[in-house]
Protein backbone atom coordinates (compact mmCIF):
# COMPACT_ATOMS: atom_id res chain seq x y z
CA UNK A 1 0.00 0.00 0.00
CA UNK A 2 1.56 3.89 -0.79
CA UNK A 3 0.53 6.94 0.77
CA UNK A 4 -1.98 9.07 0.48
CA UNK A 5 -1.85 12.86 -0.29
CA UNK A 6 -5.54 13.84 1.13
CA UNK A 7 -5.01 17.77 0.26
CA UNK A 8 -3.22 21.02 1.39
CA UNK A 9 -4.10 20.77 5.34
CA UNK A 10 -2.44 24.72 5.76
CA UNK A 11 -0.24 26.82 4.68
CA UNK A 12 2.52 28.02 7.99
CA UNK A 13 2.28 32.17 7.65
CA UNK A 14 5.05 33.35 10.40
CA UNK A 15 3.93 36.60 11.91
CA UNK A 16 5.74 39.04 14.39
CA UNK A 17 2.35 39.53 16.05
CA UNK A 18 0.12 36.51 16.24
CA UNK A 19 -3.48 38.25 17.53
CA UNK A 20 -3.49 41.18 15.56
CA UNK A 21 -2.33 38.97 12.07
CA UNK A 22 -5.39 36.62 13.17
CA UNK A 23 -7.80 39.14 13.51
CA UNK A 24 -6.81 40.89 10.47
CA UNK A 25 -6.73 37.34 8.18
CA UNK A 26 -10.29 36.61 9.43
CA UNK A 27 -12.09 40.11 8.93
CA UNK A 28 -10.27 40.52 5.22
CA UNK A 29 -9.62 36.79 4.36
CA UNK A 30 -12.80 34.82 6.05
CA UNK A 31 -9.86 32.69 7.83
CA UNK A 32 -12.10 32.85 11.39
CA UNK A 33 -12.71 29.18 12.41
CA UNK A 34 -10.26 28.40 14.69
CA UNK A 35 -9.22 24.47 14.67
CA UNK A 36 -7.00 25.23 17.45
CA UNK A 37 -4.93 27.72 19.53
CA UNK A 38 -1.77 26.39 21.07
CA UNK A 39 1.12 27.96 22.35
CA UNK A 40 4.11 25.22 23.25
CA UNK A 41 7.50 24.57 21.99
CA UNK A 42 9.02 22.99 19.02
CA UNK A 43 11.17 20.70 20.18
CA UNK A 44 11.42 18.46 17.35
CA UNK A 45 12.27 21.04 14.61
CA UNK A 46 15.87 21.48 15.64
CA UNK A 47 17.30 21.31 11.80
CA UNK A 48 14.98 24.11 10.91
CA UNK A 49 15.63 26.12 14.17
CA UNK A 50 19.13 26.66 14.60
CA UNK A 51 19.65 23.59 16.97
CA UNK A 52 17.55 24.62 19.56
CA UNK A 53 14.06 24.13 20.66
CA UNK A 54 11.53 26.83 20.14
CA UNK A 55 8.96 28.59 22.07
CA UNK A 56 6.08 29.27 19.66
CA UNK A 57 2.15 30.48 19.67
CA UNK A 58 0.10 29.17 16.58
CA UNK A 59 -3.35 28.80 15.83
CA UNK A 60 -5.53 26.80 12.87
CA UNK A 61 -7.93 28.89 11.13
CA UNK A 62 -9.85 27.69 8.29
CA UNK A 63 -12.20 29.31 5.89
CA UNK A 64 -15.89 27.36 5.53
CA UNK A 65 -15.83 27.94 1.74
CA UNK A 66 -13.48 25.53 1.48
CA UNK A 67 -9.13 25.00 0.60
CA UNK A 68 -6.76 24.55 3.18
CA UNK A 69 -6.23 26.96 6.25
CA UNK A 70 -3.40 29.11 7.69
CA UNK A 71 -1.30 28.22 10.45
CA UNK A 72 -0.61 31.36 12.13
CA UNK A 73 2.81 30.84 13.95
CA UNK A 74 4.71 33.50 15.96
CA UNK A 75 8.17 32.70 17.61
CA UNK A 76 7.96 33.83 21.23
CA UNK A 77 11.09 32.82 22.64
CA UNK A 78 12.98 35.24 19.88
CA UNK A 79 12.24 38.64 18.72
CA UNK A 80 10.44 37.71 15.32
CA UNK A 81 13.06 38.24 12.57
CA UNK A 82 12.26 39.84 8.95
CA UNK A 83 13.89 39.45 6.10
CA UNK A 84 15.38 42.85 5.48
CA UNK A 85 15.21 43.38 1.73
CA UNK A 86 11.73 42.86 -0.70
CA UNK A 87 11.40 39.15 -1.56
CA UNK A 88 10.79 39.38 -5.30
CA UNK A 89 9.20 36.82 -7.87
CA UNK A 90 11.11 33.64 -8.42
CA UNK A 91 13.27 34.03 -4.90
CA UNK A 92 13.89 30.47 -3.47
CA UNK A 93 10.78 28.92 -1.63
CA UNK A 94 7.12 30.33 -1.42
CA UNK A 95 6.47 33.62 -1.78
CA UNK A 96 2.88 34.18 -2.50
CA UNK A 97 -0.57 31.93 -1.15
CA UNK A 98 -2.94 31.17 -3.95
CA UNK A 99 -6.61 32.09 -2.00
CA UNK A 100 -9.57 30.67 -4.00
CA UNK A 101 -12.89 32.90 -5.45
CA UNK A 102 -15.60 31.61 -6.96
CA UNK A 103 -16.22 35.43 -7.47
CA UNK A 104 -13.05 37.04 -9.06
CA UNK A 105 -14.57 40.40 -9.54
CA UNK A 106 -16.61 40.65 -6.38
CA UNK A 107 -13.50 39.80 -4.38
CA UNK A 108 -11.02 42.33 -6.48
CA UNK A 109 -13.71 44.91 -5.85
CA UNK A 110 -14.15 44.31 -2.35
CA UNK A 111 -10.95 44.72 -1.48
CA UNK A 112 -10.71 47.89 -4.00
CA UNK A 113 -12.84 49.41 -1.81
CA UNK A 114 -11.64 48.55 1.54
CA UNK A 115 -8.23 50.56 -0.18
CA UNK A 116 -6.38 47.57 0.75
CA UNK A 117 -2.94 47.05 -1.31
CA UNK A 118 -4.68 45.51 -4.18
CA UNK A 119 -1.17 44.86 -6.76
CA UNK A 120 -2.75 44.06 -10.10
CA UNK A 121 -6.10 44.11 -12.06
CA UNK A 122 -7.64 41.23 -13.05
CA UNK A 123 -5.98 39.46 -15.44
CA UNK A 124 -5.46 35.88 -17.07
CA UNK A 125 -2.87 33.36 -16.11
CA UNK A 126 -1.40 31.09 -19.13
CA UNK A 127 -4.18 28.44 -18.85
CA UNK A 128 -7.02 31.65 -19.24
CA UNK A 129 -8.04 31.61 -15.68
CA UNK A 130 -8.72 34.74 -13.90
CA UNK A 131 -6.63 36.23 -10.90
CA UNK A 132 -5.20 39.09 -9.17
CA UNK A 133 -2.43 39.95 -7.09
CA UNK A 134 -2.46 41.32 -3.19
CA UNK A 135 -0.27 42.78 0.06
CA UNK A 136 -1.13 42.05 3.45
CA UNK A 137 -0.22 44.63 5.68
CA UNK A 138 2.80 41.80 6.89
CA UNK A 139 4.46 41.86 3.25
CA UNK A 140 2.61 38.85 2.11
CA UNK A 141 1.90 38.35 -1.30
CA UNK A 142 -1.47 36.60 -2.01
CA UNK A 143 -2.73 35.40 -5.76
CA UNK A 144 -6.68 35.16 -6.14
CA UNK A 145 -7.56 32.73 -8.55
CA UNK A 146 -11.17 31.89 -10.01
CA UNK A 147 -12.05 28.76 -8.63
CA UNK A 148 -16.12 27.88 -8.75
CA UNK A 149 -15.52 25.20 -6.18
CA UNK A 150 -17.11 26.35 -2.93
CA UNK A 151 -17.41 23.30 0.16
CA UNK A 152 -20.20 25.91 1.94
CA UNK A 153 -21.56 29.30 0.86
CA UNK A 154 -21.09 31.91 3.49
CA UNK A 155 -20.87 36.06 3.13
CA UNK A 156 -16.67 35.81 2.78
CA UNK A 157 -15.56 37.06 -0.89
CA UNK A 158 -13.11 34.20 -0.94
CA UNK A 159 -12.13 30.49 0.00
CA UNK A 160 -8.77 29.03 1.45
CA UNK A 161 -5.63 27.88 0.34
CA UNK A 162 -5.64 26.94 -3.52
CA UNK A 163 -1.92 26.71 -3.36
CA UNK A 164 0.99 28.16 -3.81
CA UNK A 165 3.62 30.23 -6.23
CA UNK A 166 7.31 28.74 -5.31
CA UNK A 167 10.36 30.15 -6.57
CA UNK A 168 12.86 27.57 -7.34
CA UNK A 169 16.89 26.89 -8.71
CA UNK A 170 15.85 24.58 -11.43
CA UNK A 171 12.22 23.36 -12.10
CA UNK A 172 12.89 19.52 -13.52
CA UNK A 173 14.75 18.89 -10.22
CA UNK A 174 12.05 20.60 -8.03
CA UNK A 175 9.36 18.01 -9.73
CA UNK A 176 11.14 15.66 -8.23
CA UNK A 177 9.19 16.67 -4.66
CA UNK A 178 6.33 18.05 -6.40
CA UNK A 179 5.51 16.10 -9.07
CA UNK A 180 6.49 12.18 -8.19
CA UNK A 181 5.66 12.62 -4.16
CA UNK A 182 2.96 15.39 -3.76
CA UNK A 183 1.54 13.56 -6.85
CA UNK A 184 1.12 16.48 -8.78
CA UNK A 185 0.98 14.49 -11.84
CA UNK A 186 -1.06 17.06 -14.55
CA UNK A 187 1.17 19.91 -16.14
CA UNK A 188 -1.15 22.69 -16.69
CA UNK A 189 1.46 24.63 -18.49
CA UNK A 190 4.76 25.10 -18.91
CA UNK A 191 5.70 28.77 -20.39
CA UNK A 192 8.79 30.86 -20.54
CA UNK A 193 8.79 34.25 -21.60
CA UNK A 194 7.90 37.59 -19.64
CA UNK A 195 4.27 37.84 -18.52
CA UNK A 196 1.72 41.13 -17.59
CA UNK A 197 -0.14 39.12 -15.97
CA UNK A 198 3.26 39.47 -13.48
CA UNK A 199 3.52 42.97 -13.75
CA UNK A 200 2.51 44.63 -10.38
CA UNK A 201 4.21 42.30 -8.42
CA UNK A 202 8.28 42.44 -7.14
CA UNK A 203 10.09 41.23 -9.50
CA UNK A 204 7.64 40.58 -12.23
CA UNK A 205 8.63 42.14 -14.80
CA UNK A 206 11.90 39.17 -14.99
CA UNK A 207 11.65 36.40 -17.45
CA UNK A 208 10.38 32.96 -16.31
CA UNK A 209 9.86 29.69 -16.90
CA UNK A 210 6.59 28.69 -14.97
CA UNK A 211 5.29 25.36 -14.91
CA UNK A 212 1.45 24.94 -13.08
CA UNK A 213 0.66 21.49 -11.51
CA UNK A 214 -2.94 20.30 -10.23
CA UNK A 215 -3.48 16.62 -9.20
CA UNK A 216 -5.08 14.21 -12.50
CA UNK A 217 -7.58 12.17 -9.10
CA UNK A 218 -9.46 13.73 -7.03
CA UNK A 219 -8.03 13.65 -3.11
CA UNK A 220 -9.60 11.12 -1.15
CA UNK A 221 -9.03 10.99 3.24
CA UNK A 222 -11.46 12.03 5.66
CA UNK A 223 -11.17 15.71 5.03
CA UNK A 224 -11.06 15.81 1.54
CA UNK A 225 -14.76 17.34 0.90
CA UNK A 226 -13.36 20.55 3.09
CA UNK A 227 -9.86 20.65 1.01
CA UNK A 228 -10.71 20.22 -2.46
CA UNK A 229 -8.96 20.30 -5.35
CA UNK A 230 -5.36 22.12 -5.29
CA UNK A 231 -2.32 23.68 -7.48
CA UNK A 232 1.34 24.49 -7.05
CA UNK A 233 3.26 26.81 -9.74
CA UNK A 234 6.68 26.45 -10.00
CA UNK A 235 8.70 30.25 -10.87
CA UNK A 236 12.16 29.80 -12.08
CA UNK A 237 13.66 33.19 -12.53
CA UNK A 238 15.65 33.38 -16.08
CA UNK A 239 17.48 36.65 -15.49
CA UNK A 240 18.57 37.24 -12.17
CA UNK A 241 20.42 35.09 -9.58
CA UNK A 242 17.30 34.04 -6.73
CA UNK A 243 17.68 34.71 -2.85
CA UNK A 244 16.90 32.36 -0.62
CA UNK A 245 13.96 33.93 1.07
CA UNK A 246 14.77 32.39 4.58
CA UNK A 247 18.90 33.36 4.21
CA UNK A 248 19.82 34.61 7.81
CA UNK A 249 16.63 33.51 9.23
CA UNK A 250 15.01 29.69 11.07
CA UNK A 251 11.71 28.23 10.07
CA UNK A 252 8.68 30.56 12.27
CA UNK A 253 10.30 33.69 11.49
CA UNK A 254 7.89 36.01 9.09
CA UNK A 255 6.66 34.78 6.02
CA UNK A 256 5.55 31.65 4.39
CA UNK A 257 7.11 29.38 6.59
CA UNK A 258 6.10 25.34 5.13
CA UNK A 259 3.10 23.93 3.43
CA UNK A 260 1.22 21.15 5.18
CA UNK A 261 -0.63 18.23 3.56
CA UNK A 262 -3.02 16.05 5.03
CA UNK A 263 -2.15 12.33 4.75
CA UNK A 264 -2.26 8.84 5.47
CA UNK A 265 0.17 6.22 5.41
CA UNK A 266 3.60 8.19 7.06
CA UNK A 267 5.36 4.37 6.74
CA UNK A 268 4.83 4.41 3.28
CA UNK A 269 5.67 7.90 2.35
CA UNK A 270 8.82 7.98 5.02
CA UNK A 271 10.45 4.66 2.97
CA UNK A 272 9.33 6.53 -0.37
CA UNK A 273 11.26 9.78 0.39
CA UNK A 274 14.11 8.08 1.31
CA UNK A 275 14.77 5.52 -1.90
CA UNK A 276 13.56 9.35 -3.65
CA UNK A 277 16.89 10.70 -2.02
CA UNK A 278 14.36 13.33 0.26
CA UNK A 279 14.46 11.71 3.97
CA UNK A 280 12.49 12.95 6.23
CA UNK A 281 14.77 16.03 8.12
CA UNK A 282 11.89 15.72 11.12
CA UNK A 283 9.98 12.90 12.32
CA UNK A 284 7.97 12.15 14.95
CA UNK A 285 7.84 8.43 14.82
CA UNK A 286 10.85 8.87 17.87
CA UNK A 287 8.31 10.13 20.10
CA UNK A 288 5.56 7.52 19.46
CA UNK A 289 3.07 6.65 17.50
CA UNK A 290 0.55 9.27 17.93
CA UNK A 291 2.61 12.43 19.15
CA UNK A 292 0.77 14.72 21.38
CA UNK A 293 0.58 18.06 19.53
CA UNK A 294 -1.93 19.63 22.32
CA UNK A 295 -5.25 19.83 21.25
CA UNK A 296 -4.94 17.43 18.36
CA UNK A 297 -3.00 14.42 17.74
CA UNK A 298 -1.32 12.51 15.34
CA UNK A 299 2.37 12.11 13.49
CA UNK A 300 4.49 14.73 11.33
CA UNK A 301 7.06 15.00 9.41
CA UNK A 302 8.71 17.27 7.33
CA UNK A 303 11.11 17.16 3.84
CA UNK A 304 13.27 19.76 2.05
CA UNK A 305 12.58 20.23 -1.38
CA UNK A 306 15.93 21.30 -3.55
CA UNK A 307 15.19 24.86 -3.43
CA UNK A 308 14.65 24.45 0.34
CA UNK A 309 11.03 25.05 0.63
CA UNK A 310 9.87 23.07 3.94
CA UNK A 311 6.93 20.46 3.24
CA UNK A 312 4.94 18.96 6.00
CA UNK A 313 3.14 16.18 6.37
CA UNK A 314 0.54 15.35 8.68
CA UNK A 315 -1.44 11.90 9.81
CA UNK A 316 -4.18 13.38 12.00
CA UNK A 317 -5.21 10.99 14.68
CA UNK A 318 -6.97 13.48 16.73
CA UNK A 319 -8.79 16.69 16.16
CA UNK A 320 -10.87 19.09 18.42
CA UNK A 321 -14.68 19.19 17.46
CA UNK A 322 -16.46 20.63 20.45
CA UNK A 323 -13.52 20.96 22.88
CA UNK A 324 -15.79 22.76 25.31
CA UNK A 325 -18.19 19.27 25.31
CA UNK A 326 -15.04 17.24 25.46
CA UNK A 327 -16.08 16.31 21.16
CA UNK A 328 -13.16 15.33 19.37
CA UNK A 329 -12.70 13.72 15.69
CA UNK A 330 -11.08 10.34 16.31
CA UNK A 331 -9.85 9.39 12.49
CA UNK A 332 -6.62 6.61 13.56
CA UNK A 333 -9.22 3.62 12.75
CA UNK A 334 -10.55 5.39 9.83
CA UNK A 335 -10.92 3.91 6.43
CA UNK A 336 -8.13 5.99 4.27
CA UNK A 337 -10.61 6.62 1.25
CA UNK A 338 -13.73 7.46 3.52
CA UNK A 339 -14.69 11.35 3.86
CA UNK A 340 -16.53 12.55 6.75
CA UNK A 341 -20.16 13.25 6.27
CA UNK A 342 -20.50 16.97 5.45
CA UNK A 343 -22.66 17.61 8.60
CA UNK A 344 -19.39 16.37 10.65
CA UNK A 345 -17.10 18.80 8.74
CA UNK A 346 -19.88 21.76 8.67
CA UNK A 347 -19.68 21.40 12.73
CA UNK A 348 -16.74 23.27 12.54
CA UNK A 349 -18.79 26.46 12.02
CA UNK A 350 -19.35 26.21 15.29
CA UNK A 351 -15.69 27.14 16.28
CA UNK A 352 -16.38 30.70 14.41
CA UNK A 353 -14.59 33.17 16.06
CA UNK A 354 -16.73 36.65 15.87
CA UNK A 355 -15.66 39.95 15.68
């Protein structure tokens, strides 16, 4: 039996300050159910933290449209540490979150209005589809992309995490992680030239190669219905020597710190890494079977890719439903291809958080 890649659990967004990012990602971004809110150390993540263990605050926040959520992660041990210079397109690792719309225009204009730091006008990506380009107040660069895929209606302009835009050395190589693990099988396109739909953005006016990857099967796993379908795109910069957008700085500090994925089967995929020549640089199969991870449960690990973007991977065990009412999701004797029941996954409306 292989794994299975069940979807894009969350994207990590390191933040300076935790409450105030929250609070703005949920009034401007819909990001206000709150899976969980944890503060704790990270002592397992030693490669990716200078040696030492960590002293962290994150929180889980989801959007009930649909896509994978943000894990909003703030180093409190350390002063937070920026990078000191604009990350442009194409740098090494992520540098913008692709948010899903099944409204393109009603989002762009929303935000128009609010006179937030809209980058771009609408405009069409290679394969036709519609999207635009924003700044959160934190220097985060987010891509809205027309997607009519919504898991619930609600009032928010926008969904969760589609994806992601990474900036790499050399593309073939990076399909190595991306394409033969993640299973991002399709190529959508793969274009080099300059593009306007670019322009607007750091570094966008460079030449690129950029290469789009969905998944050919549908995601199966208990959360599937929630994550839906999602992309990666794959920036190689063709005129400039890239910067590693983490140089001089440890995994937590500001920006887009990993991307998670929802699995099952960690035995499988931690012998398929390895023969792949990615082994797992954390694992917490040392600490047990299920590792305690406060209010949820489970196993994680984590791989480099070549350009040294982290990727996570996570076998939930545990999750809090009701916490108050002592409800959790209990998913370790779970069927791998069985999806929860909508009404189970639509009970996490109930862990809104209201402004």
């Amino acid at each position: 039996m292989s794994k299975q890649i069940n979807g894009i659990q969350q994207l990590g967004v390191g933040v300076e300050n935790l409450d105030e990012s929250f609070k703005w990602y949920r009034q401007n971004f819909g990001m206000d159910i709150m899976v969980f809110n944890e503060k704790a150390t990270a002592e397992l993540m030693l490669p990716h933290t200078k040696g030492e263990p960590r002293e962290r605050h994150a929180i889980l926040a989801l959007n009930m449209q649909g896509g994978g959520g943000f894990e909003i992660w703030q180093h409190t041990g350390k002063k937070p540490v920026t990078p000191g210079f604009e990350i442009q397109l194409g740098d090494l690792g992520i540098s913008i979150g692709k948010l899903k719309t099944s409204n393109i225009k009603k989002a762009f204009d929303s935000f128009t209005k609010q006179g937030l730091s809209v980058l771009t006008q609408i405009m069409k990506s290679p394969d036709g589809v519609a999207h635009f380009f924003m700044k959160d107040p934190y220097n985060n660069i987010w891509e809205f992309v027309q997607e009519p895929w919504v898991f619930k209606k609600t009032k928010n302009v926008n969904g969760g995490i589609l994806g992601t835009v990474i900036g790499v050395i050399d593309i073939d190589e990076s399909l190595n992680v991306y394409r033969d693990i993640l299973n991002y099988n399709h190529i959508v396109y793969d274009v080099s030239d300059t593009f306007n739909d670019l322009e607007g953005i750091p570094g966008g006016t460079s030449r690129f190669r950029r290469v789009l990857l969905r998944h050919s099967e549908p995601r199966t796993g208990a959360f599937s219905p929630m994550f839906g379908i999602s992309e990666i795109e794959l920036v190689q910069v063709l005129d400039r020597k890239p910067v590693d957008i983490y140089k001089n700085r440890m995994w937590g500090d500001p920006g887009f710190i990993h991307l998670c994925f929802d699995i099952n089967g960690m035995e499988e995929l931690r012998r398929e890494v390895k023969l792949k020549g990615f082994p797992f640089t954390v694992d917490s199969a040392g600490q047990g079977d299920t590792f305690d991870m406060g209010e949820a449960a489970g196993s994680f690990a984590y791989i480099q890719a070549p350009e040294g973007t982290l990727i996570e991977f996570v076998e939930t065990h545990k999750v809090p439903l009701l916490k108050k009412f002592g409800i959790y999701l209990n998913l370790k004797k779970r069927g791998r291809n069985k999806p929860l029941p909508r009404w189970v996954i639509n009970l996490f409306g109930l862990k809104r958080v209201k402004d």
